[in-house]
Protein backbone atom coordinates (compact mmCIF):
# COMPACT_ATOMS: atom_id res chain seq x y z
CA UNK A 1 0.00 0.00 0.00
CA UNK A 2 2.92 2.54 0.05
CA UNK A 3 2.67 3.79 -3.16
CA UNK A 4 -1.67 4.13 -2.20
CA UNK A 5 -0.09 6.02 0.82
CA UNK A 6 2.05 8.24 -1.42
CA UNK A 7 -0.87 9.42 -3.70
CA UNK A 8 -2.86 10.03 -0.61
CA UNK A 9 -0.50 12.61 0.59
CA UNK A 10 0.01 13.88 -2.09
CA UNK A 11 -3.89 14.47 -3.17
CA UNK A 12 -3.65 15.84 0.61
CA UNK A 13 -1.41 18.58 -0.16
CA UNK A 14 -2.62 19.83 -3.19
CA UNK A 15 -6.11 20.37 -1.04
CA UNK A 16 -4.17 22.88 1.35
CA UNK A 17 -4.57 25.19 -1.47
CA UNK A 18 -8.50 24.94 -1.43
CA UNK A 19 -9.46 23.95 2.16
CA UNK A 20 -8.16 23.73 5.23
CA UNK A 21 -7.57 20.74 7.35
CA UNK A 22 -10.54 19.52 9.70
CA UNK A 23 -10.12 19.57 13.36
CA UNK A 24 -8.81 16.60 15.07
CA UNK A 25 -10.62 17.15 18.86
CA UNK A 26 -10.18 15.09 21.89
CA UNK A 27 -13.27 14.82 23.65
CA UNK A 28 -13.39 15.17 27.35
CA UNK A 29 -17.19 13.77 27.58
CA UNK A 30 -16.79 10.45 25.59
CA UNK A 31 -13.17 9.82 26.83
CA UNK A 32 -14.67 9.99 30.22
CA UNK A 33 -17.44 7.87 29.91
CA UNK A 34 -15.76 4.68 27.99
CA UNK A 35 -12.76 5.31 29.72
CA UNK A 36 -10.29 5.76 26.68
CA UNK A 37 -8.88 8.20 24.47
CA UNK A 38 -11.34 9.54 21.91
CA UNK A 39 -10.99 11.78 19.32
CA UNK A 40 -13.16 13.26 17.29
CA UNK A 41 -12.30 13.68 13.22
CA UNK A 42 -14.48 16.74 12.42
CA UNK A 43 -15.45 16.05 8.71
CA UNK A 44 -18.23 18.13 9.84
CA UNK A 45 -16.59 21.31 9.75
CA UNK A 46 -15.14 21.14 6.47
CA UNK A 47 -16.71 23.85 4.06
CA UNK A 48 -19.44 21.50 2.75
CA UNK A 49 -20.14 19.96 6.33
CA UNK A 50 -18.66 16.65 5.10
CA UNK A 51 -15.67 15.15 3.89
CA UNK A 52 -17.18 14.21 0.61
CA UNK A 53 -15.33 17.29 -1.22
CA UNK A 54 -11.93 15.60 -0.98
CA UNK A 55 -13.12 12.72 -3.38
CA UNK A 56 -14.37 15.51 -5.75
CA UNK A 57 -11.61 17.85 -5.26
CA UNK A 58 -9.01 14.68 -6.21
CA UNK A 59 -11.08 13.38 -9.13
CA UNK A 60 -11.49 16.73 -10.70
CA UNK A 61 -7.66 18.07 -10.18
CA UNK A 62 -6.56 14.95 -12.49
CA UNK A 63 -9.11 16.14 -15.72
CA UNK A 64 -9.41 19.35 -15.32
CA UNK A 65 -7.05 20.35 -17.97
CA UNK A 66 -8.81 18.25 -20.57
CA UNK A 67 -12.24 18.39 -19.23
CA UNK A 68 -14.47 21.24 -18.55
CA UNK A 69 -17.75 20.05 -18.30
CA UNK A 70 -18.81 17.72 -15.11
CA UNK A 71 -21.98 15.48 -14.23
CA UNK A 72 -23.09 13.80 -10.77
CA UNK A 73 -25.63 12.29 -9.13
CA UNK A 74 -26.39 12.82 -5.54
CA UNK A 75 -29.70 14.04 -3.65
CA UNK A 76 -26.90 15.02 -0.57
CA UNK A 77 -23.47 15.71 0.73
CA UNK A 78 -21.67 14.36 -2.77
CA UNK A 79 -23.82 16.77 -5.32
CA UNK A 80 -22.34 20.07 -2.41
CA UNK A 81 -18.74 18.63 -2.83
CA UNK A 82 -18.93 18.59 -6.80
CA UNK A 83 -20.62 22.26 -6.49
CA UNK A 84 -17.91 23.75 -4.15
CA UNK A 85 -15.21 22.40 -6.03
CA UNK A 86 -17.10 23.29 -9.26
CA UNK A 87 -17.39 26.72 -8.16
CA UNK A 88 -13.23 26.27 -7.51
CA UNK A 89 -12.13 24.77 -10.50
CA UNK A 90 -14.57 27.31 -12.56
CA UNK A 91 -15.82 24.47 -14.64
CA UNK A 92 -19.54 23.09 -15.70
CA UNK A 93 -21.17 21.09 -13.18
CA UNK A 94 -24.78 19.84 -13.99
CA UNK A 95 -26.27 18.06 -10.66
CA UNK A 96 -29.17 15.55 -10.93
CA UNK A 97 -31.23 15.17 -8.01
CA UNK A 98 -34.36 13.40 -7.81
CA UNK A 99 -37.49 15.25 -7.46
CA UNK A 100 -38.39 14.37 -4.21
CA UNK A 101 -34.68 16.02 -2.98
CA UNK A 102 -36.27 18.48 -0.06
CA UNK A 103 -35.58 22.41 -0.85
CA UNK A 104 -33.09 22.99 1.58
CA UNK A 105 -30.39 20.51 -0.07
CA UNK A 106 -30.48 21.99 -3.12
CA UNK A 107 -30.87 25.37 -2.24
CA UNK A 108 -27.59 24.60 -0.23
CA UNK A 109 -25.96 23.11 -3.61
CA UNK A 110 -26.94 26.25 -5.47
CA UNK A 111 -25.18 28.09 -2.90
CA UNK A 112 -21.91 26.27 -2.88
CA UNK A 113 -21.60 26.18 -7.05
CA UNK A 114 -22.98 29.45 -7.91
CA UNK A 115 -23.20 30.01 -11.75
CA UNK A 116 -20.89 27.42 -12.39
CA UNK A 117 -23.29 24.42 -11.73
CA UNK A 118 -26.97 23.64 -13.11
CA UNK A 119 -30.13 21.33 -11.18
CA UNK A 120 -31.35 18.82 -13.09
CA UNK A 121 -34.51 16.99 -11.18
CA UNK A 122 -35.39 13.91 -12.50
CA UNK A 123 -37.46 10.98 -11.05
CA UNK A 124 -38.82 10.07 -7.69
CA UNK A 125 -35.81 7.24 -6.87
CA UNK A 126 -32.58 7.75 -6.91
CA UNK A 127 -31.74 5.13 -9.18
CA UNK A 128 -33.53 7.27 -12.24
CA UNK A 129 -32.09 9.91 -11.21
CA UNK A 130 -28.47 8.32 -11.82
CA UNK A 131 -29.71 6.53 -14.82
CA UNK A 132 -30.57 10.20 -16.27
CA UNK A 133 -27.46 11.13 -15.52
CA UNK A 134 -25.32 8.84 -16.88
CA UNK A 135 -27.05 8.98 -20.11
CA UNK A 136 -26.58 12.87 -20.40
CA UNK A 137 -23.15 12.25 -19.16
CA UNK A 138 -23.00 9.92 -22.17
CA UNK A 139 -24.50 12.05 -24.99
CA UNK A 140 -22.84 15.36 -23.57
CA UNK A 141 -19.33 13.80 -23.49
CA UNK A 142 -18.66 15.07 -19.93
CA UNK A 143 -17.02 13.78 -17.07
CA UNK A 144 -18.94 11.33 -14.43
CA UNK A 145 -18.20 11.89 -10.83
CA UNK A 146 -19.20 8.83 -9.00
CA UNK A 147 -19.95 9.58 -4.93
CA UNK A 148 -17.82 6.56 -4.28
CA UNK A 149 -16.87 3.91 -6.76
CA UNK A 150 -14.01 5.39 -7.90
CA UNK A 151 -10.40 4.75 -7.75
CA UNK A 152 -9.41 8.81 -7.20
CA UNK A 153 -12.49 8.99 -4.97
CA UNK A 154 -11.15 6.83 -2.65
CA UNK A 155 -7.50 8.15 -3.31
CA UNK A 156 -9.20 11.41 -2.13
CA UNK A 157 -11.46 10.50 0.90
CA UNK A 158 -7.66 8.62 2.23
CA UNK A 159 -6.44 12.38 2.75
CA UNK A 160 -8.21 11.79 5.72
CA UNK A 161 -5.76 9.34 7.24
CA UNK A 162 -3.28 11.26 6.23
CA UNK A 163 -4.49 14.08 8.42
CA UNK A 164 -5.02 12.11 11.73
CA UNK A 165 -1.71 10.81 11.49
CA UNK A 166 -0.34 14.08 11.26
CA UNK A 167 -2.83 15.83 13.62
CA UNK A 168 -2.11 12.94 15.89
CA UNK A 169 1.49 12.54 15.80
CA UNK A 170 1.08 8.57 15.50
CA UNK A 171 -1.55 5.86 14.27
CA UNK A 172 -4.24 5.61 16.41
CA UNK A 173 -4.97 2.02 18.11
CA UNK A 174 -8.69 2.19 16.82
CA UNK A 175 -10.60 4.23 13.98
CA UNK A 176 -14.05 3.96 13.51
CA UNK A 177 -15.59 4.73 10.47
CA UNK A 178 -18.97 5.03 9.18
CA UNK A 179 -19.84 2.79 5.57
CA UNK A 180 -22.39 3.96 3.08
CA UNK A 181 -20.72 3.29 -0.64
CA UNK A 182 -17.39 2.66 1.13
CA UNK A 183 -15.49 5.43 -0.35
CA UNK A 184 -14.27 7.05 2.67
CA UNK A 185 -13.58 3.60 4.76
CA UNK A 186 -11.56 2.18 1.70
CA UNK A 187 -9.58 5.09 1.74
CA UNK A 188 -8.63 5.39 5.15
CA UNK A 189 -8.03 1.68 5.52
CA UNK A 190 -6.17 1.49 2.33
CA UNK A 191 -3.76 3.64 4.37
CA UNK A 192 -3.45 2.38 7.41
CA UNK A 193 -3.19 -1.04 6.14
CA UNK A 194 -2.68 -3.40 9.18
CA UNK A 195 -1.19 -0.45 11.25
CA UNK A 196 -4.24 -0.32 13.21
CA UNK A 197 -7.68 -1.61 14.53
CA UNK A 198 -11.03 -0.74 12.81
CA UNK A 199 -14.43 -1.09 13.19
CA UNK A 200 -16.73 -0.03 10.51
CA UNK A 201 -20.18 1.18 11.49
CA UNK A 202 -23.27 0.81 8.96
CA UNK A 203 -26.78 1.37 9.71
CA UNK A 204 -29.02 -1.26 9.88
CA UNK A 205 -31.25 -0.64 7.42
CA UNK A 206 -28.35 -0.32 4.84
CA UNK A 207 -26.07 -2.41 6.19
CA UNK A 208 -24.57 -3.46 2.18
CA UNK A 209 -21.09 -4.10 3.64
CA UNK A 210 -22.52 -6.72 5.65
CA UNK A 211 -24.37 -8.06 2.67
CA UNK A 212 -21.57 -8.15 0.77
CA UNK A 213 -19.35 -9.40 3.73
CA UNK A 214 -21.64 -12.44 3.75
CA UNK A 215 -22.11 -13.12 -0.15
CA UNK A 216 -18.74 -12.41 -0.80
CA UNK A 217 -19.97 -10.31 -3.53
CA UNK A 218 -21.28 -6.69 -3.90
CA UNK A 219 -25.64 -7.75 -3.76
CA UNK A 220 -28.49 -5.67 -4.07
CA UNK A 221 -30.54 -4.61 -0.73
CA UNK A 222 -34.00 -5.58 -0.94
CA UNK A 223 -34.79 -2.44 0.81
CA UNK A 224 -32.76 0.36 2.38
CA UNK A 225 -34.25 2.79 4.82
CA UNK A 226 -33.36 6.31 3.88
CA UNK A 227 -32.99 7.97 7.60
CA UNK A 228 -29.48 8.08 7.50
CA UNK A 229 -29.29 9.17 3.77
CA UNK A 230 -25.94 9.58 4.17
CA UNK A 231 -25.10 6.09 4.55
CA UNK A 232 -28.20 4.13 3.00
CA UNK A 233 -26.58 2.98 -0.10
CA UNK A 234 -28.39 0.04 -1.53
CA UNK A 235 -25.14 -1.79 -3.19
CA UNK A 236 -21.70 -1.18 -1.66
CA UNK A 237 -19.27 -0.53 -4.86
CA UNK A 238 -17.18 -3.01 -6.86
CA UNK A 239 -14.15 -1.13 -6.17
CA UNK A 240 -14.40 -0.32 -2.75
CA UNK A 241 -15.61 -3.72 -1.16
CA UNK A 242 -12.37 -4.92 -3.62
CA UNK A 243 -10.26 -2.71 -0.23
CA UNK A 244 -12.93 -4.06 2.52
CA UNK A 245 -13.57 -7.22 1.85
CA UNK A 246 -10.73 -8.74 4.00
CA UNK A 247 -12.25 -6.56 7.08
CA UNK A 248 -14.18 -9.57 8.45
CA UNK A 249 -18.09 -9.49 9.78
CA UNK A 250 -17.05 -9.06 13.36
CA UNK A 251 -15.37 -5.66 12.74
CA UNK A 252 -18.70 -4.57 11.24
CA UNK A 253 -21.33 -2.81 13.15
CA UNK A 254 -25.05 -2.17 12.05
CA UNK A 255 -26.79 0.43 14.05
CA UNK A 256 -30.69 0.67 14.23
CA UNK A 257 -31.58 4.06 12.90
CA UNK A 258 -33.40 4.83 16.15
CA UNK A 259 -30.29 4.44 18.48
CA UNK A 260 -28.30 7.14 15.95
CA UNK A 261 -30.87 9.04 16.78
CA UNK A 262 -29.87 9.00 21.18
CA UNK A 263 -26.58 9.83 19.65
CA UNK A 264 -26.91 12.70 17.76
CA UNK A 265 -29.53 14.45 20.34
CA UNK A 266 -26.58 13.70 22.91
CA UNK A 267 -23.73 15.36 20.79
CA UNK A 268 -26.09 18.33 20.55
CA UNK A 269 -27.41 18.75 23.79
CA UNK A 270 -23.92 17.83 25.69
CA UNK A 271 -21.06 19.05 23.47
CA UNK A 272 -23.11 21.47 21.01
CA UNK A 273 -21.47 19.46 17.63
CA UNK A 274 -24.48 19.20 15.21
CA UNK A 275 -24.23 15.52 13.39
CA UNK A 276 -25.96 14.39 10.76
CA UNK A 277 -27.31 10.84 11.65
CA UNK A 278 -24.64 9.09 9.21
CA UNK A 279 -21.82 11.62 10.87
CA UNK A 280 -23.52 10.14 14.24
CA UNK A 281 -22.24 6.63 13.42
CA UNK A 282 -18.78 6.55 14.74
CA UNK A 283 -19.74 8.02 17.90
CA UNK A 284 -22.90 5.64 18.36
CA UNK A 285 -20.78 2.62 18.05
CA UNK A 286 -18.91 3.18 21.09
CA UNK A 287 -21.77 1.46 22.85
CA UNK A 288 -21.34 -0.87 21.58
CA UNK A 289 -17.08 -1.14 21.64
CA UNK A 290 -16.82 -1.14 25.16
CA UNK A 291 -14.31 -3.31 26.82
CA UNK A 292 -12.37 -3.46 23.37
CA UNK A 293 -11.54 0.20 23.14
CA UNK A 294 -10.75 0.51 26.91
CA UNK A 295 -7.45 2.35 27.65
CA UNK A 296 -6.84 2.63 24.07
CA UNK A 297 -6.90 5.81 21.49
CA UNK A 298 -9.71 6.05 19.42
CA UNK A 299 -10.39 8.08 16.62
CA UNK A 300 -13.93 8.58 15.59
CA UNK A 301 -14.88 10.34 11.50
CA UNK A 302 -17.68 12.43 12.10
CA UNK A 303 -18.69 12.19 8.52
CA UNK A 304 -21.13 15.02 8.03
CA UNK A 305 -23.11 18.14 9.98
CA UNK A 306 -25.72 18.79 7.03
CA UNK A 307 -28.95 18.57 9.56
CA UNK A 308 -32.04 20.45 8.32
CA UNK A 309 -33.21 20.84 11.97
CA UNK A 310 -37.15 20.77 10.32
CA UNK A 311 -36.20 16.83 11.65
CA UNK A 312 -35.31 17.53 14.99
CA UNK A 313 -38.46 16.82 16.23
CA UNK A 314 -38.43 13.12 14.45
CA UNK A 315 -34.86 12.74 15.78
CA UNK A 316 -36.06 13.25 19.03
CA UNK A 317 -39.32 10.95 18.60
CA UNK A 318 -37.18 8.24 17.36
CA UNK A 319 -34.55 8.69 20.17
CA UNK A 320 -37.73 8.50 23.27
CA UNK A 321 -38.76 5.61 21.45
CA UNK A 322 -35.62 3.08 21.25
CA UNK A 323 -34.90 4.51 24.91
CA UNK A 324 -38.10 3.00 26.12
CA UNK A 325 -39.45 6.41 27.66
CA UNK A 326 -42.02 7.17 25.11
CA UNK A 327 -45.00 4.73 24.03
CA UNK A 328 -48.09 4.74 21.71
CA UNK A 329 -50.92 2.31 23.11
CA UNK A 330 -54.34 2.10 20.97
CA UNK A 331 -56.39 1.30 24.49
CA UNK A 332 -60.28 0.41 24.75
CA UNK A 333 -61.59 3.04 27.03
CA UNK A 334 -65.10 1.94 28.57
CA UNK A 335 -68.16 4.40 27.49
CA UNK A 336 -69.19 5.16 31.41
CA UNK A 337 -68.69 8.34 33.27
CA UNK A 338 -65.94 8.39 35.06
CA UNK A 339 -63.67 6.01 32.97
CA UNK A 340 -61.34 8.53 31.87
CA UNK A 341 -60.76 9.72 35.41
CA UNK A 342 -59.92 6.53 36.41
CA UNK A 343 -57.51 6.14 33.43
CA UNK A 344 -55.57 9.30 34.14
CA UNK A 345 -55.36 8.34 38.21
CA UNK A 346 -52.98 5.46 36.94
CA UNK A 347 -50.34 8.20 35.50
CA UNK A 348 -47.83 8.82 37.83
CA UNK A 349 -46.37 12.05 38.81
CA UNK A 350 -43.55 12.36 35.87
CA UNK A 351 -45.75 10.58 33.27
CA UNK A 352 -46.82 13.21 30.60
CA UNK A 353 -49.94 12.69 27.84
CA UNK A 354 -48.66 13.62 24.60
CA UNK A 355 -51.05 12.04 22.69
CA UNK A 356 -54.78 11.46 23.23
CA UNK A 357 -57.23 10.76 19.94
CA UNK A 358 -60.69 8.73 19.36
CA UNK A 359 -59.95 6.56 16.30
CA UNK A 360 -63.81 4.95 16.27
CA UNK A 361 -66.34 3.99 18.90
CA UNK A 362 -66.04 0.26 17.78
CA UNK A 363 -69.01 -0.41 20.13
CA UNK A 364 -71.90 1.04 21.76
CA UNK A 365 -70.28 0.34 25.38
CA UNK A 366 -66.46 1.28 24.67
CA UNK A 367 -64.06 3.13 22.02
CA UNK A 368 -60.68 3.15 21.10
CA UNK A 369 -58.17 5.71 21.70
CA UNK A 370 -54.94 6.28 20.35
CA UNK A 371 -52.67 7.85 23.51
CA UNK A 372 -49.11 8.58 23.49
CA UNK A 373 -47.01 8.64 26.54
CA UNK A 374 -43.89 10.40 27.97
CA UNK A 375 -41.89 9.63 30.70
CA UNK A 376 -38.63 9.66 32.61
CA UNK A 377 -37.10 6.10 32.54
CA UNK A 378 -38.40 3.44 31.14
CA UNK A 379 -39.26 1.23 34.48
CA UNK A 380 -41.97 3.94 35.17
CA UNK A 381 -43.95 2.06 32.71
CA UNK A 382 -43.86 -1.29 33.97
CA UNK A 383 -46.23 -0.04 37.04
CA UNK A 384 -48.50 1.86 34.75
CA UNK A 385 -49.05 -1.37 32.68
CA UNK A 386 -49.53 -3.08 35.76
CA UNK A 387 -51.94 -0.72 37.26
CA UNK A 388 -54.02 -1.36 33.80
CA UNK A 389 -54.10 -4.07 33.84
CA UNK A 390 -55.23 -4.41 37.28
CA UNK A 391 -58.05 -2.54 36.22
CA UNK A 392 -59.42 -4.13 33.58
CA UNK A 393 -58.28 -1.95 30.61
CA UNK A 394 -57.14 -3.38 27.54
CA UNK A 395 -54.30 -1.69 25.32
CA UNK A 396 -52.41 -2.91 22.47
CA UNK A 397 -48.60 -1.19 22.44
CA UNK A 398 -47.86 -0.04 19.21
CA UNK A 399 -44.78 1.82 19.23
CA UNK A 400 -42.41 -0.43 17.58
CA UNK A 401 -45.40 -1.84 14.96
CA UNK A 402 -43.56 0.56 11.72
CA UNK A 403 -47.11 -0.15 9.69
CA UNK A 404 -49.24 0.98 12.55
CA UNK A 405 -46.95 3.67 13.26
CA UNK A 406 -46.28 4.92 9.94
CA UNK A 407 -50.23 5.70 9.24
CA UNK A 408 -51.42 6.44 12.71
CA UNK A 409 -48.28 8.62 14.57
């Protein structure tokens, strides 16, 4: 790998003359509570908010002399690198997004390109959206700029490691990384070769490194929940699993999208760093780390800050939700005066209604009622159920049904 190491410094250095480093921070709060070293890589404070510009930066720097005119695909972090470094190179840049792409992403690419790059929308999915732009990219004789399947992608995303070794003064013992395409965790571990521990961090709902891992093969997803856009890639690339695929499945970590969610809401309300959930995926995984990382230094990517905080209030629903302090019941309430007092009497003092809706009267002598609850651990609810139960009120918990709760929360 020394030559890979070679081209990733020097892709590294010719970025000095664009952007800045990103900040290598200890961090008192996590190195405190798992008892070990951590630092924080702050990909999140790069111009964009993510580290995808060095992939664009080192793809475009090797064509630009012959090539003028650039096409991408990317509803996200990879269509603002292309834009910035557009905008930098003062070259053509035409951006497909699909139509569904909310307003504030692209409003946020227009900023970063300026003149120098165009918005194509096209399709619902983002696989016709990439379609569409490979086939202009075709017929326009331009330049593709794949998000991650690329050999000078990954080149660039490795400036990275060349960074914490430098900001560091030494290889870590432990890097975690987050996985989407693979672009950036290639990279990195092309690098560092066997000079260090990793653990790569995918979420579970897009966990195509594990697919792969398994199949020994790049496969398909059947289905890839979008929450974490920045890491829900349905098919981990050819030439990137080609670096990972010696990793091994028990130095892979899928994350439920609901646990991110504790994660980022903690990094906000604690430290004040604003993480994307994919840029929340290092620092989630410590959880589950423990023992291993003990005593040891740890450096965590924190991939991307490019939160529209319009989700906040998901990201918090999700987070009260996996932490067992928020629940949806759909409970038959007797039709007799009186029964709702006797409901509310089984709250207890910290339990909060945040929820309370007749769905039907399914009968003349009780109805149904959708009620959501708050409250401050989740052992407070074991009494409540209990005292319901006691009673003689029936409830169905719905909080982890996704059909139920995708039509009736």
């Amino acid at each position: 790998m020394t030559d890979f190491k070679s081209l990733a410094q020097t892709a590294e250095t010719a970025m000095r003359g664009v952007f800045d480093e990103t900040p290598l921070q200890r961090n008192e709060h996590l190195s405190a509570k798992y008892d070990a070293d951590i630092w924080l890589k702050r990909e999140d404070l790069s111009p964009v908010r993510s580290y995808k510009l060095r992939g664009a930066f080192n793809a475009m720097r090797k064509v630009v002399a012959t090539q003028n005119k650039f096409v991408c695909a990317s509803a996200g972090n990879h269509a603002q690198g292309v834009a910035y470094m557009c905008r930098h190179f003062d070259v053509h840049g035409v951006i497909f997004m699909p139509v569904t792409t909310p307003q504030q992403k692209i409003q946020k690419t227009k900023i970063f390109g300026g003149d120098n790059i165009e918005i194509r929308l096209f399709g619902d999915y983002f696989d016709d959206c990439l379609r569409a732009a490979q086939a202009f990219c075709d017929a326009e004789g331009a330049h593709f700029l794949p998000p991650f399947n690329d050999e000078d992608v990954i080149e660039g995303q490795a400036s990275v490691a060349v960074e914490i070794e430098r900001q560091l003064g030494t290889v870590p013992d432990h890097i975690v990384l987050p996985v989407g395409g693979g672009g950036l965790s290639s990279g990195v571990i092309s690098y560092f070769d066997t000079a260090c521990h990793f653990s790569l961090v995918e979420p579970l709902g897009g966990a195509c490194l594990w697919s792969a891992l398994i199949a020994g093969k790049p496969v398909n997803l059947d289905k890839v929940d979008t929450f974490a856009d920045g890491a829900a890639v349905g098919r981990i690339g050819d030439k990137t699993f080609a670096r990972l695929k010696g990793i091994g499945l028990a130095n892979v970590l899928r994350i439920p999208e609901d646990r991110i969610c504790t994660t980022m809401l903690d990094m906000l309300n604690v430290e004040g760093i604003v993480l994307e959930p994919a840029g929340a995926l290092s620092v989630d995984a410590l959880k589950d780390l423990g023992q291993a990382i003990r005593g040891r230094t740890v450096v965590c990517v924190t991939s991307g800050g490019n939160f529209d905080f319009e989700r906040l209030p998901e990201v918090k629903e999700r987070a009260q939700r996996f932490s067992g302090v928020k629940k949806y019941l759909i409970l038959r309430m007797p039709q007799r005066p009186g029964a709702l007092k006797e409901f509310l009497n089984f709250l207890g003092p910290e339990d909060d209604i945040t929820r309370f809706e007749y769905l039907k009267k399914s009968a003349r002598n009780f109805g149904s009622i959708l009620i959501g609850i708050e409250t401050k651990t989740p052992e407070q609810f074991d009494g409540f159920f209990h005292r319901l139960k006691e009673a003689g009120f029936t409830y169905t918990d719905i909080t982890n049904d996704e059909l139920l709760s995708q039509f009736v929360i």
